[in-house]
C-alpha atoms as a PDB file:
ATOM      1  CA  UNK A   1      -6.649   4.257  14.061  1.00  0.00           C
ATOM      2  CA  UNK A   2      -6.815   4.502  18.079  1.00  0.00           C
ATOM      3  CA  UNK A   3      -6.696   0.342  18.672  1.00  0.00           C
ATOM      4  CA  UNK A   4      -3.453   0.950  16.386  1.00  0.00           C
ATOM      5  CA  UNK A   5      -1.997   3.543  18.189  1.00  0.00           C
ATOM      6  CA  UNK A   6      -2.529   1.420  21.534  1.00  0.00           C
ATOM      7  CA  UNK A   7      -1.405  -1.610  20.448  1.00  0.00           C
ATOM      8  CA  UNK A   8       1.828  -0.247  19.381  1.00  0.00           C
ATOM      9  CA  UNK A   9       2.128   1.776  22.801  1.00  0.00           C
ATOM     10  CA  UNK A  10       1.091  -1.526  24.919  1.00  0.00           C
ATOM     11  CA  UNK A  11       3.695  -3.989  22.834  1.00  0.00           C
ATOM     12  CA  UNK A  12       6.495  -2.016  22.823  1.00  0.00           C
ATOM     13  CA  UNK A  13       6.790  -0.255  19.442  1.00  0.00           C
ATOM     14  CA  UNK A  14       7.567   2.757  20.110  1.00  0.00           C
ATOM     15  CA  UNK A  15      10.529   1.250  22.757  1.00  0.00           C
ATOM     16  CA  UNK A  16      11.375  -0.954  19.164  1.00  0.00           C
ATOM     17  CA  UNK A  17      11.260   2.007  16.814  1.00  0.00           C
ATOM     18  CA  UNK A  18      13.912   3.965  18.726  1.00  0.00           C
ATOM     19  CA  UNK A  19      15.971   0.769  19.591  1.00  0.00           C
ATOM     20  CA  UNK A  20      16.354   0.484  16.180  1.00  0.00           C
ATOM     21  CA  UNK A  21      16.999   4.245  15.389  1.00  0.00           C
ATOM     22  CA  UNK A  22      20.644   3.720  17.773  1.00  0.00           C
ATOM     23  CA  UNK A  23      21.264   0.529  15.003  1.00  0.00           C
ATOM     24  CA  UNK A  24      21.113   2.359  11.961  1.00  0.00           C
ATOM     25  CA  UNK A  25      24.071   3.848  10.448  1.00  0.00           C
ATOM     26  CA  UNK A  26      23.863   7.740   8.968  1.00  0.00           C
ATOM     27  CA  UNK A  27      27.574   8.370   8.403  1.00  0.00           C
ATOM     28  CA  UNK A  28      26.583   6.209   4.992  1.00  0.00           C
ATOM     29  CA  UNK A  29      25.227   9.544   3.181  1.00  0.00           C
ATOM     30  CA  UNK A  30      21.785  10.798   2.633  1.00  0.00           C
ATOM     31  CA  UNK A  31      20.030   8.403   0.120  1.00  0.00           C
ATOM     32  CA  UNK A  32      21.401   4.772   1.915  1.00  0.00           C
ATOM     33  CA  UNK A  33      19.087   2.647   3.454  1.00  0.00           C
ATOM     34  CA  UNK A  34      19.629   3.246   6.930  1.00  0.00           C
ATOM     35  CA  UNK A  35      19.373   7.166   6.153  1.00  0.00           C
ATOM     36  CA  UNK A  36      16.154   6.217   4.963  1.00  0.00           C
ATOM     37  CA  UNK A  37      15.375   4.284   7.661  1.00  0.00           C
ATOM     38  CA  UNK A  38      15.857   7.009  10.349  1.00  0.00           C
ATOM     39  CA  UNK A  39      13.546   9.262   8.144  1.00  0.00           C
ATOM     40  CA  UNK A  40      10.627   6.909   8.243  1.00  0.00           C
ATOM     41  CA  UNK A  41      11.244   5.900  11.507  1.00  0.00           C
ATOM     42  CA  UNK A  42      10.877   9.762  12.863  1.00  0.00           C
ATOM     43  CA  UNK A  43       7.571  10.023  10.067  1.00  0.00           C
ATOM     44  CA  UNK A  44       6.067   7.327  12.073  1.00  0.00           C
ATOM     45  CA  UNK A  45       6.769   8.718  15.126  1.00  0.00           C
ATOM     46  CA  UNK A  46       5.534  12.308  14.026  1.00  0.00           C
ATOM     47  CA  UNK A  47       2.041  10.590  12.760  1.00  0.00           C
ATOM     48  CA  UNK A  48       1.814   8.728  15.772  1.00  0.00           C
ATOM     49  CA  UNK A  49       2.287  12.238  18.098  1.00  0.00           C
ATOM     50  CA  UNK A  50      -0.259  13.774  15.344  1.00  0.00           C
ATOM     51  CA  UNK A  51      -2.896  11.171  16.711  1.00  0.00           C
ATOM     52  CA  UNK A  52      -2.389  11.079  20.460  1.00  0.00           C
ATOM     53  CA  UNK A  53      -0.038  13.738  21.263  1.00  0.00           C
ATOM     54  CA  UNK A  54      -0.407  13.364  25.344  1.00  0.00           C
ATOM     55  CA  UNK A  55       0.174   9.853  25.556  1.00  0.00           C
ATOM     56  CA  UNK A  56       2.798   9.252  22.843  1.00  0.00           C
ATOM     57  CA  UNK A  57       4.708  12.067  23.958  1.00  0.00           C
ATOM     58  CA  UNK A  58       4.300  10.552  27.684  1.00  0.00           C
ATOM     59  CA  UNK A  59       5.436   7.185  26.493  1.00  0.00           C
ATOM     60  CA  UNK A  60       8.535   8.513  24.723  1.00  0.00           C
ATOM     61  CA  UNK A  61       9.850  10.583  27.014  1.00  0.00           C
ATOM     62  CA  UNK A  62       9.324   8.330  29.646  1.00  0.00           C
ATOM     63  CA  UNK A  63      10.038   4.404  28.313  1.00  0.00           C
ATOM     64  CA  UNK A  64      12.728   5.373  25.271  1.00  0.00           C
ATOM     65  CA  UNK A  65      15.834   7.099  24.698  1.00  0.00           C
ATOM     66  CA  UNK A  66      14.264   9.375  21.588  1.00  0.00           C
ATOM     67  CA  UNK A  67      15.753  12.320  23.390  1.00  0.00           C
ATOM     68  CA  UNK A  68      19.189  10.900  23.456  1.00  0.00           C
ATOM     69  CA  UNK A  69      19.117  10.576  19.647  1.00  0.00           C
ATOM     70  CA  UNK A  70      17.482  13.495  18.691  1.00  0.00           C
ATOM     71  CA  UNK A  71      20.452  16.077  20.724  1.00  0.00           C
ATOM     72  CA  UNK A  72      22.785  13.965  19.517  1.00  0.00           C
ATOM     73  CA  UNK A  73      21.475  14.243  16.129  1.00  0.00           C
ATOM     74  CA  UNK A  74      21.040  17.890  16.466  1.00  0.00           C
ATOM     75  CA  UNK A  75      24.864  18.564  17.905  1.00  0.00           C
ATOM     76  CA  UNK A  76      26.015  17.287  14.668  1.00  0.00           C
ATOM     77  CA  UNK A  77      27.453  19.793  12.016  1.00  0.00           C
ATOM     78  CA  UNK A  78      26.485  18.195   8.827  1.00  0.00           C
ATOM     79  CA  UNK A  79      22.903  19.314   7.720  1.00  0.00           C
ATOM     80  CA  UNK A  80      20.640  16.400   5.968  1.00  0.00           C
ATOM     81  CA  UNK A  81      17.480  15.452   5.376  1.00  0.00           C
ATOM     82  CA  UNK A  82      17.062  13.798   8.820  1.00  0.00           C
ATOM     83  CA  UNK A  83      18.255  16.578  10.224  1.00  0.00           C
ATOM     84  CA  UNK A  84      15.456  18.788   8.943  1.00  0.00           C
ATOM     85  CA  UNK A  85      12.230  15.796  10.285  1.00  0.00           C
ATOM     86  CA  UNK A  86      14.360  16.877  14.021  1.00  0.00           C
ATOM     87  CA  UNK A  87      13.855  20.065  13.800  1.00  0.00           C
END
């Protein structure tokens, strides 16, 4: 599991992953595809943390925008289930 974790942290992935989190479209309602999409997304990040917490955390905060989309998830009203994997 750790030549997994540091391939995806030396080709990019986690810089892909939360590209791809600012693509998807919530405002569809819980259940769509690209609700469901944001939830795996953040489950693969979470597992990833679980593994390597140090560097994946490092890499996030340092090489992605993840914080930009979780506080703007979180200054949101509406409560989902994506809502809950943020907090």
């Amino acid at each position: 599991m750790g030549s997994l974790v540091d391939a995806v942290l030396g080709q990019q992935g986690l810089e892909l992953l939360v590209e791809n989190l600012g693509r998807l479209d919530e405002t569809k309602g819980e259940g769509s595809e690209d609700s469901d999409g944001v939830h795996a997304t953040l489950n693969v990040l979470e597992n990833l943390l679980d593994f390597r917490p140090a560097a994946v955390a490092a890499h996030l905060a340092e090489k992605t925008n993840i914080l930009r989309f979780l506080l703007k998830r979180l200054k949101s009203r509406k409560f989902d289930a994506n809502k809950l994997c943020v907090w």
